[in-house]
Protein backbone atom coordinates (compact mmCIF):
# COMPACT_ATOMS: atom_id res chain seq x y z
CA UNK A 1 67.33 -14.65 -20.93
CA UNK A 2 64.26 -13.46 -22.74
CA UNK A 3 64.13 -10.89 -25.49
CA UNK A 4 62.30 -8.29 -23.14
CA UNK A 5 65.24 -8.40 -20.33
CA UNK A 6 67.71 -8.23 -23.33
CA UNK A 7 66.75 -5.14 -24.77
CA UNK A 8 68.32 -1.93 -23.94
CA UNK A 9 65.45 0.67 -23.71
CA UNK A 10 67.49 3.44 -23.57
CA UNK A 11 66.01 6.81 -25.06
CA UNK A 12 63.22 4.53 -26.77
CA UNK A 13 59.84 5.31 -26.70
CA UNK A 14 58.21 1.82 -25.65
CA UNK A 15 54.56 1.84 -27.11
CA UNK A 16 53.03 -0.84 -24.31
CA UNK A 17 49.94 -2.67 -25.22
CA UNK A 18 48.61 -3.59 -21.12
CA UNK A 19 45.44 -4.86 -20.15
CA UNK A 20 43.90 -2.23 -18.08
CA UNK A 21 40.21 -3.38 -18.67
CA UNK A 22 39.91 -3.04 -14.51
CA UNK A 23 36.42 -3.62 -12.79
CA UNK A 24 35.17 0.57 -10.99
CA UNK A 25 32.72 1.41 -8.61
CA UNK A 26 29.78 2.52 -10.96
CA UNK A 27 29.79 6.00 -9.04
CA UNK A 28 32.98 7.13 -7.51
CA UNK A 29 35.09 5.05 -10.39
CA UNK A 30 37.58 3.31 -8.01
CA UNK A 31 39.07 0.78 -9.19
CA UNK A 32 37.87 -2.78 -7.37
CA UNK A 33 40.73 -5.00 -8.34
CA UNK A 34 44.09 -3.64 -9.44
CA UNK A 35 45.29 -7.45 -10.60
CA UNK A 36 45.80 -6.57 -14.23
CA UNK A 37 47.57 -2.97 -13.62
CA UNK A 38 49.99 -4.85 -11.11
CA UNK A 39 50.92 -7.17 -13.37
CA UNK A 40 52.00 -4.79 -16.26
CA UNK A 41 54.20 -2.91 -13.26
CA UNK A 42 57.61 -4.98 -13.24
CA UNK A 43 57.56 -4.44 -17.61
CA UNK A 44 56.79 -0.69 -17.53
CA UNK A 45 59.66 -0.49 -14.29
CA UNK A 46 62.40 -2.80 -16.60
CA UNK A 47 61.70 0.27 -19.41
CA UNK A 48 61.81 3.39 -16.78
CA UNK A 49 64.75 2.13 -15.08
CA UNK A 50 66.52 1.83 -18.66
CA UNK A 51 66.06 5.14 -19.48
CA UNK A 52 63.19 4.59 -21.87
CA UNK A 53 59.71 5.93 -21.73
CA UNK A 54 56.49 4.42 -21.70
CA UNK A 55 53.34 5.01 -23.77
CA UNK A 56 50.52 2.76 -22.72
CA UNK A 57 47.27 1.56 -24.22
CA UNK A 58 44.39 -0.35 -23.21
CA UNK A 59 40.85 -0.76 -23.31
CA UNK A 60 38.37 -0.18 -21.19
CA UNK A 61 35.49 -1.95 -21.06
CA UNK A 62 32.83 -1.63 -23.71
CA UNK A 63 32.04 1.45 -25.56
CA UNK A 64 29.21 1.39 -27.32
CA UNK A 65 29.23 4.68 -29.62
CA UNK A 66 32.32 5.97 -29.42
CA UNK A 67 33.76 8.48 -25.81
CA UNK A 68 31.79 7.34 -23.02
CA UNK A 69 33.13 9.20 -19.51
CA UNK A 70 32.52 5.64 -17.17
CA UNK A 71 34.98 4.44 -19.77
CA UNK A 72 37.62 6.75 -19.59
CA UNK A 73 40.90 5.69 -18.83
CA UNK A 74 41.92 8.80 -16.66
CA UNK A 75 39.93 7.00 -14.03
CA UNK A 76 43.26 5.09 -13.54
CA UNK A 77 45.52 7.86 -13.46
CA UNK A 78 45.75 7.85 -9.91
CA UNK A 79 45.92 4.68 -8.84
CA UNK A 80 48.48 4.11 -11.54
CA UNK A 81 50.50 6.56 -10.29
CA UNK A 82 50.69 5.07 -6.92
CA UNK A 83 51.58 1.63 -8.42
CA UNK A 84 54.71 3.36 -10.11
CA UNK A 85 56.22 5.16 -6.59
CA UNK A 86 53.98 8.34 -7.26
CA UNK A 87 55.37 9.07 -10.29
CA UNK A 88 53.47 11.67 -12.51
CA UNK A 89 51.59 10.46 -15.26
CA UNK A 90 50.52 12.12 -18.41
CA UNK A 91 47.23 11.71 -20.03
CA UNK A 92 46.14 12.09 -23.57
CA UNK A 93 42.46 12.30 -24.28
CA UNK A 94 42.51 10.43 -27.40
CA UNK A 95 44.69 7.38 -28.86
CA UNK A 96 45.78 8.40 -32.14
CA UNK A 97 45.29 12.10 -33.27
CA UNK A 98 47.34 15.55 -32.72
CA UNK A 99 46.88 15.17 -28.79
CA UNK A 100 48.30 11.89 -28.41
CA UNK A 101 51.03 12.56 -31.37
CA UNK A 102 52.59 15.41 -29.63
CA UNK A 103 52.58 13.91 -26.03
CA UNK A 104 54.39 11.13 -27.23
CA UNK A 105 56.45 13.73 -29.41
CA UNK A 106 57.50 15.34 -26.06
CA UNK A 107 58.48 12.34 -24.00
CA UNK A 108 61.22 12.25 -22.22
CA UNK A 109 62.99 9.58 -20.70
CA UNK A 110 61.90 8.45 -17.61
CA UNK A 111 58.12 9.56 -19.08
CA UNK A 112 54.90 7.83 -18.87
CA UNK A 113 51.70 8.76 -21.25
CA UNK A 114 48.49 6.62 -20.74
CA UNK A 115 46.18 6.95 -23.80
CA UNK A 116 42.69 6.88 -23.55
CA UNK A 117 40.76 3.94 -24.26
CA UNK A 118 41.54 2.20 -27.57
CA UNK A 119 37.77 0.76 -28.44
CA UNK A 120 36.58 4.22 -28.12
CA UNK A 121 37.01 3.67 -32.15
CA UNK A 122 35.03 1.04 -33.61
CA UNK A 123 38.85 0.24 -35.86
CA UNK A 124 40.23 -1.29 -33.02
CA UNK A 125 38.28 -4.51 -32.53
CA UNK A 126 37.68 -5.02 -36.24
CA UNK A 127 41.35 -5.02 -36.35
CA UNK A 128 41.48 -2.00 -39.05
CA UNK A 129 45.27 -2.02 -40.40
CA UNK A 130 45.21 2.08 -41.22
CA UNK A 131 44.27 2.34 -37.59
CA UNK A 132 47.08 0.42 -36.06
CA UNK A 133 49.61 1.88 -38.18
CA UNK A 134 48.66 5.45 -36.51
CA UNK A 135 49.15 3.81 -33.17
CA UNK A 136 52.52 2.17 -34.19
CA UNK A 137 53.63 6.05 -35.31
CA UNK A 138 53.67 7.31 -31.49
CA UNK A 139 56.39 4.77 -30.75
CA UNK A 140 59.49 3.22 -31.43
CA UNK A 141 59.32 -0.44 -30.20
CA UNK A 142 56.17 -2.45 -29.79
CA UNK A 143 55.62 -4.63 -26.79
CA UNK A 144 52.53 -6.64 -26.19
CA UNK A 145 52.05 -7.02 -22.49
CA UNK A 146 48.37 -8.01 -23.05
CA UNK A 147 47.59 -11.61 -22.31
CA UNK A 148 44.23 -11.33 -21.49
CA UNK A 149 43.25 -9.90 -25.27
CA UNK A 150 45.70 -12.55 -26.91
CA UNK A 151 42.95 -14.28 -28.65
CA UNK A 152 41.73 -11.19 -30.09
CA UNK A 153 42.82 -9.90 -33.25
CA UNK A 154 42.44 -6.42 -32.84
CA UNK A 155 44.23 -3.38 -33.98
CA UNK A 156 46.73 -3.10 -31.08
CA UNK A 157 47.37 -6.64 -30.27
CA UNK A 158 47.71 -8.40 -33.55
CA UNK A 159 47.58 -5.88 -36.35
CA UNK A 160 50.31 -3.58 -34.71
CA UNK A 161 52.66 -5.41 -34.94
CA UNK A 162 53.38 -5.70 -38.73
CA UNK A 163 54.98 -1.77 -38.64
CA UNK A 164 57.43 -2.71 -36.46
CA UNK A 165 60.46 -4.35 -37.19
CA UNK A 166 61.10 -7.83 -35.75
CA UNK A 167 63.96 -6.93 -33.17
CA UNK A 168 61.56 -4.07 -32.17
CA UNK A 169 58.55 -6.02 -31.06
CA UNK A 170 58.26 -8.01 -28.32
CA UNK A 171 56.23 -9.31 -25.18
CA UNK A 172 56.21 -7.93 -21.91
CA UNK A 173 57.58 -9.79 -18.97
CA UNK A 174 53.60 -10.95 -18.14
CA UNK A 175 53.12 -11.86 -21.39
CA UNK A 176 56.30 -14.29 -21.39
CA UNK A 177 55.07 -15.88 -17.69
CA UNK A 178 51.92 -16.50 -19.00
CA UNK A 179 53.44 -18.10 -22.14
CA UNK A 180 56.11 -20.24 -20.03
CA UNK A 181 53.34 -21.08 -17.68
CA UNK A 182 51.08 -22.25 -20.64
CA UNK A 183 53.24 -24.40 -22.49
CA UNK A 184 54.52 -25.71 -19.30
CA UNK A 185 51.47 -27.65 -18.73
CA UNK A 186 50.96 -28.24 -22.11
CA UNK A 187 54.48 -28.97 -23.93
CA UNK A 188 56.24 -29.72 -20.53
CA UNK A 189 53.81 -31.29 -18.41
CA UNK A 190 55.56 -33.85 -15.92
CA UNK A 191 53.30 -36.61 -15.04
CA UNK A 192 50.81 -37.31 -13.47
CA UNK A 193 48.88 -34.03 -14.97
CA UNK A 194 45.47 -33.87 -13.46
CA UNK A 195 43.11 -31.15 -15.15
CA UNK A 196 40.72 -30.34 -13.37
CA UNK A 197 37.63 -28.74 -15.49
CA UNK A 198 34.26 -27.23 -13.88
CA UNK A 199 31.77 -24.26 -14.75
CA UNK A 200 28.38 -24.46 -16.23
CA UNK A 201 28.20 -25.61 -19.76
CA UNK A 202 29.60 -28.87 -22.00
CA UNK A 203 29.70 -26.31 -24.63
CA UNK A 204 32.07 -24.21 -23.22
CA UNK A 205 34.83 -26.83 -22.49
CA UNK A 206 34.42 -28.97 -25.45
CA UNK A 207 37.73 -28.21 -26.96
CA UNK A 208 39.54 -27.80 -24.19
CA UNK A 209 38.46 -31.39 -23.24
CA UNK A 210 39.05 -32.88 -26.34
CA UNK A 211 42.27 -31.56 -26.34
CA UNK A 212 43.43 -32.23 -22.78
CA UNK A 213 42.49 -35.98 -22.97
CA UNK A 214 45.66 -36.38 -25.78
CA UNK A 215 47.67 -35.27 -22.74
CA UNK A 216 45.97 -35.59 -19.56
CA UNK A 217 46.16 -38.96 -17.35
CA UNK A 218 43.20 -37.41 -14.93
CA UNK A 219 40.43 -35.25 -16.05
CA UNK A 220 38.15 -34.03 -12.85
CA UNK A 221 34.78 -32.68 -14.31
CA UNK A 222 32.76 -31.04 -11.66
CA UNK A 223 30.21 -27.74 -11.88
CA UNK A 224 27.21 -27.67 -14.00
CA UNK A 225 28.49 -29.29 -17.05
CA UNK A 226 28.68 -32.52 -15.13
CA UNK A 227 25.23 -33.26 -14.96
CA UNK A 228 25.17 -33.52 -18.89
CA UNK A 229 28.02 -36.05 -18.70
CA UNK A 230 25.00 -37.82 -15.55
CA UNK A 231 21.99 -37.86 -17.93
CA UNK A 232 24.40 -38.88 -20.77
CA UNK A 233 24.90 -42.11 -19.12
CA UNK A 234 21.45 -42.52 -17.97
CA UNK A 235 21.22 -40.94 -14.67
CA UNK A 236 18.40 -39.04 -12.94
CA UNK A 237 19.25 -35.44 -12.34
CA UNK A 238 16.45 -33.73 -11.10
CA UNK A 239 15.83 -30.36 -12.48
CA UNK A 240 19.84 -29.79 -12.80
CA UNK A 241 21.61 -28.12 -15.58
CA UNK A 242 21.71 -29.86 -18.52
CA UNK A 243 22.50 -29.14 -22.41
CA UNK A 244 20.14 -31.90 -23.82
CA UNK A 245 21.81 -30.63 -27.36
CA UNK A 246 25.21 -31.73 -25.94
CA UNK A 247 24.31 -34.90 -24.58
CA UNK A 248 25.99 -36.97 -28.02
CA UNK A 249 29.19 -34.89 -26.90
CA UNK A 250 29.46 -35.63 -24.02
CA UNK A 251 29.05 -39.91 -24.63
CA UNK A 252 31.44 -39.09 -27.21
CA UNK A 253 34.23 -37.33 -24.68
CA UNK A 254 33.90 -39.96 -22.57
CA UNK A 255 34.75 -42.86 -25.03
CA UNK A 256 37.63 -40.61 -26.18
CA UNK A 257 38.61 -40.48 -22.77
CA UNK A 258 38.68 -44.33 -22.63
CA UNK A 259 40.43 -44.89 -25.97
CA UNK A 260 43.09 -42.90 -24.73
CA UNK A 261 43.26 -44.58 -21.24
CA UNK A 262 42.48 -40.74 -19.85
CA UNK A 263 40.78 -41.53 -16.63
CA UNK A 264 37.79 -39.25 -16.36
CA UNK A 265 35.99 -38.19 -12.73
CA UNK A 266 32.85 -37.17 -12.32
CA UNK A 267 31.38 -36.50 -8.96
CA UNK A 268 29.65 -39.53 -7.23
CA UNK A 269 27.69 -37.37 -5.25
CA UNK A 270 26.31 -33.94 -5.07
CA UNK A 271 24.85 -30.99 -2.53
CA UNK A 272 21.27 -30.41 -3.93
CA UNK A 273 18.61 -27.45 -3.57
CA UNK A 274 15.22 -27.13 -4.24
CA UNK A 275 16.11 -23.88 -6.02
CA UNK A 276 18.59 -21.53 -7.23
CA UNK A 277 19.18 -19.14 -4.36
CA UNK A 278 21.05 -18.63 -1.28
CA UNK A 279 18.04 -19.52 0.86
CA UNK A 280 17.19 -22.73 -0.79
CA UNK A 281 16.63 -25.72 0.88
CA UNK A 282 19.99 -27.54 1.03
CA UNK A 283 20.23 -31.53 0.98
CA UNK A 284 22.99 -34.43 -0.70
CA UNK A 285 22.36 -36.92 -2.76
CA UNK A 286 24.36 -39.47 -5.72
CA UNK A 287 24.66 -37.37 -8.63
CA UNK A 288 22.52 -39.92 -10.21
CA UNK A 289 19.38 -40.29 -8.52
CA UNK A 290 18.49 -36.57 -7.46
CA UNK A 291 15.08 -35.98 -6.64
CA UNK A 292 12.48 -34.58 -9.04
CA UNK A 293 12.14 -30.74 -8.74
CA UNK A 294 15.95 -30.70 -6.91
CA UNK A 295 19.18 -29.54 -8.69
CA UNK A 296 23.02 -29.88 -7.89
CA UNK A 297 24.58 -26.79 -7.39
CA UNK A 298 27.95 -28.24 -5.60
CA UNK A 299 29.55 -31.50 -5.58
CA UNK A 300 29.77 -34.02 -2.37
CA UNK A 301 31.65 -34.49 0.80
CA UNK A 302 32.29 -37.62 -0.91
CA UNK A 303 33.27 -36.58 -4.62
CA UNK A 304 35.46 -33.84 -2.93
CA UNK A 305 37.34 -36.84 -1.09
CA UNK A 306 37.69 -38.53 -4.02
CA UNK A 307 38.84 -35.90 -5.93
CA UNK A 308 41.58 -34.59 -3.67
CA UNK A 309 43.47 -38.38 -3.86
CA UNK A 310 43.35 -37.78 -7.23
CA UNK A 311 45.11 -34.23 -7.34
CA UNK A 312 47.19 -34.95 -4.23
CA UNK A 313 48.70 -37.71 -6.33
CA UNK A 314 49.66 -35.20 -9.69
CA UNK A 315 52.84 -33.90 -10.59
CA UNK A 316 50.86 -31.35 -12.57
CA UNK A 317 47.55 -29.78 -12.02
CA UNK A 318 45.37 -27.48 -14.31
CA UNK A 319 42.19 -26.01 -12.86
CA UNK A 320 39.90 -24.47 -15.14
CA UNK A 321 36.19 -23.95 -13.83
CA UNK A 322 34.95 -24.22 -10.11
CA UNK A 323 32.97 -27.37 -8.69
CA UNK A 324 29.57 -25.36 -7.63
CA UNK A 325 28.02 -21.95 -7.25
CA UNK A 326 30.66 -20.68 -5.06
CA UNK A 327 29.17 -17.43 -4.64
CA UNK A 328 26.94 -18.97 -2.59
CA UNK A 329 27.95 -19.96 1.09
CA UNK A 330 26.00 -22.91 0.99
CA UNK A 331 27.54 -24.29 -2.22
CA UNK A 332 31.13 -23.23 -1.64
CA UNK A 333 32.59 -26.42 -0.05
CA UNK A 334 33.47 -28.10 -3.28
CA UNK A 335 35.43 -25.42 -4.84
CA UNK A 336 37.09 -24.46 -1.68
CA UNK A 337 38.27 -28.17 -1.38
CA UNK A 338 39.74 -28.50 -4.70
CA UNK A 339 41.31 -25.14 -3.95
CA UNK A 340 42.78 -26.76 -0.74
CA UNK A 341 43.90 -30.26 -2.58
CA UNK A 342 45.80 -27.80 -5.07
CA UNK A 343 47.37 -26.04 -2.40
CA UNK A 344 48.37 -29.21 -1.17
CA UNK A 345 49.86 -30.54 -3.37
CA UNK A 346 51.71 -27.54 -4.78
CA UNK A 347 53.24 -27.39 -1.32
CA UNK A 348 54.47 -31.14 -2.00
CA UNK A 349 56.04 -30.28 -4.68
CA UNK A 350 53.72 -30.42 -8.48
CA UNK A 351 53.26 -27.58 -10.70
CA UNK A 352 50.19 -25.84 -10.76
CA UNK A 353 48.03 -23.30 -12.88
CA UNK A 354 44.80 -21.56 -12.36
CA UNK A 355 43.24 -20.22 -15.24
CA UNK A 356 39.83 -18.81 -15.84
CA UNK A 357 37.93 -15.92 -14.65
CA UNK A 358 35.89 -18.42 -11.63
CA UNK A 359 38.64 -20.04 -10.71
CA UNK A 360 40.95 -17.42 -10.21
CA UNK A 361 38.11 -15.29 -8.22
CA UNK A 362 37.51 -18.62 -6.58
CA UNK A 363 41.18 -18.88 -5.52
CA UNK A 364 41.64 -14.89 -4.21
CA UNK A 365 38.51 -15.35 -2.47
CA UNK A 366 39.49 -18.26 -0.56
CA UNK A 367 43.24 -16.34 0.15
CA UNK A 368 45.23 -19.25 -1.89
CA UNK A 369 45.92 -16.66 -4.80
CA UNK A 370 49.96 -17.10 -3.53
CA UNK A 371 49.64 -20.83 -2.42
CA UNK A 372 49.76 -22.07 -6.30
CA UNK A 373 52.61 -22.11 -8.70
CA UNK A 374 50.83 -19.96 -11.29
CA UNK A 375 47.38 -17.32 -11.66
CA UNK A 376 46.57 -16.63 -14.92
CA UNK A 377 45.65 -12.98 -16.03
CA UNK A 378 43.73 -14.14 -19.20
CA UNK A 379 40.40 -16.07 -18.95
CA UNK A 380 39.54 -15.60 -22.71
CA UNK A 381 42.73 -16.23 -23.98
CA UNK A 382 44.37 -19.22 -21.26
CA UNK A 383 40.98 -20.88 -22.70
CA UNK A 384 41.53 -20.51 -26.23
CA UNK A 385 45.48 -21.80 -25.45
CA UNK A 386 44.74 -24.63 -23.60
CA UNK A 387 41.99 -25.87 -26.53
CA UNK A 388 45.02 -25.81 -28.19
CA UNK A 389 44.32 -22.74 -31.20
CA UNK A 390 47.03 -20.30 -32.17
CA UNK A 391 46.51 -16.44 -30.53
CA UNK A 392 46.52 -13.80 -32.85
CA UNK A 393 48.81 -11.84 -30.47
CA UNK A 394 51.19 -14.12 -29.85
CA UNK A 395 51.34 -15.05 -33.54
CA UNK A 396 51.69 -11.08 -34.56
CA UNK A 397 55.11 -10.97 -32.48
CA UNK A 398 56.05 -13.99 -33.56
CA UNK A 399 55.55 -13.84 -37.76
């Protein structure tokens, strides 16, 4: 039983930090994907149905100079209300400050208050201690519900924490799953464990792949990067993506990789265009010998097949990054297959976790969002886990 599901939050005031930074409609300000709201619900229901209250904060995204109205969290109000049964909720136009004091003041159980937007003060994100001890004042246990700004060591997800005592700070029932489902792949993984690793840029993924080959037995590269790992080992890629400045890296991953008998795919062959656009001129070729002026923007019918033995044979799968510019119809094939071999073999029985902003847009777009064991919340922070460094909000509950 965790520590959350434990606690009696009877006549407490629970001060909640969620993750409400929600993509709106630049002119009506509806909300375009709920995700991160519905996955605070179940913790801010467990408190309600105690007989606690709720306080919640969040940001929004990002403020420049201070109270911005298209950052305004009372362009949630509503929907959050309907997420919660239609239950009223109260609004305080500022975080900290005689407004948000006496709201909190006057909660009674049963309550919710939604604050407005924590970075609307430039404290927050340098993690100003003064600041977060005036949040910590509007409530009487602290519960981090925030995955997705774990990494950060801001005011209200890592500074916070210190005014409350330990018994009365805690994570939130999405912050646990996202823990359990971390450190299930990468405390617990049962073999084989197959991470599979995509998006645009070597530079981006280096620590996650120097990590992951200490406890991965397949690594499947695919997505821009790979064509660094192609030139790396003399290949001819055209006019594809390439970080010339990473090319050492990658030679150096991939004796790593060898040393520690991690096998490491890279796609044999590739769906080319003659430019980057959704009218392009659309051919295949070995990832190694694509044309001058050409670039691969998805990876083969071939490399697909290969890759899907590989994940239909793991016990456990990781997939951060997609295979190609999925966006595009012409260059979703790759991604979509990898999306199906996970599916696969989640249905036969491994473990599997998607993590990263692509990937999980890759896997709601393609409707196989419920098909896998596990969907991250946190792109940022799953990232920064999985290369293996310690969150400053997890660490903040934990000290």
């Amino acid at each position: 039983m965790s520590k959350f599901s434990e606690y009696n939050f009877a006549d407490q005031k629970a001060l909640i930090r969620v993750d409400f930074n929600v993509p709106l409609d630049k002119k009506t300000f509806e909300i375009k994907d709920d995700t991160r709201m519905t996955a605070a619900i179940s913790t801010i229901t467990k408190i309600l149905n105690d007989g606690g209250s709720v306080i919640l904060m969040s940001h929004l995204g990002r403020p420049k100079e201070g109270p911005e109205d298209k950052y305004s969290l009372k362009h949630l109000i509503n929907h959050l209300s309907e997420l919660l049964d239609g239950k009223e909720i109260l609004f305080a136009d500022d975080c900290i400050g005689n407004d948000a004091e006496q709201k909190a003041a006057a909660l009674k159980p049963g309550d919710v208050l939604l604050l407005e937007n924590l970075r609307f003060y430039k404290e927050e994100e340098k993690g100003d201690e003064a600041f977060a001890e005036k949040l910590s004042k509007l409530g009487d246990v602290y519960v981090n519900d925030a995955f997705g700004t774990a990494h950060r060591a801001h005011a209200s997800t890592a500074i916070i924490a210190k005014f409350f005592p330990k018994e009365k700070r805690m994570f939130g029932l999405l912050m646990e799953s996202e823990i359990n489902a971390a450190e299930k792949i990468m405390k617990r993984a049962e073999k084989p464990f197959v991470a599979i690793i995509g998006g645009a840029k070597v530079s981006d993924k280096i620590l996650i792949l120097e990590n992951l080959i200490n406890t991965a037995d397949d690594i499947i590269i695919g997505g821009g990067m790979a064509y660094t790992f192609f030139k790396a080992e003399g290949g001819h890629i055209g006019a594809s993506l390439c970080e010339d400045d990473r090319i050492e890296t990658a030679k150096e991953i991939m004796d790593k990789a060898a040393e520690n008998n991690t096998c490491l795919h890279l796609p044999s062959d590739s769906i080319i265009a003659d430019k980057f656009a959704a009218d392009a001129n659309v051919s295949s070729s070995m990832s190694t010998t694509i044309p001058n002026g050409w670039m691969g923007l998805d990876i083969g019918t071939m490399a697909c097949d290969m890759f899907t033995k590989v994940i239909h044979n793991a016990k456990t799968i990781l997939w951060n990054g997609p295979m190609g510019v999925f966006e595009m119809d012409n260059f979703q094939h790759g991604t979509k297959g990898i999306a199906k071999a996970v599916v696969e073999a989640t249905q036969k029985g491994a473990y599997s976790l998607v993590g990263g902003g692509d990937s999980v847009a890759a896997v709601n777009q393609f409707g196989y969002a419920d098909k896998v064991s596990y969907v991250s919340t946190g792109g940022g922070a799953m990232l920064e886990f999985f290369e293996g460094k310690e969150l400053p909000g997890i660490a903040a509950i934990n000290a």
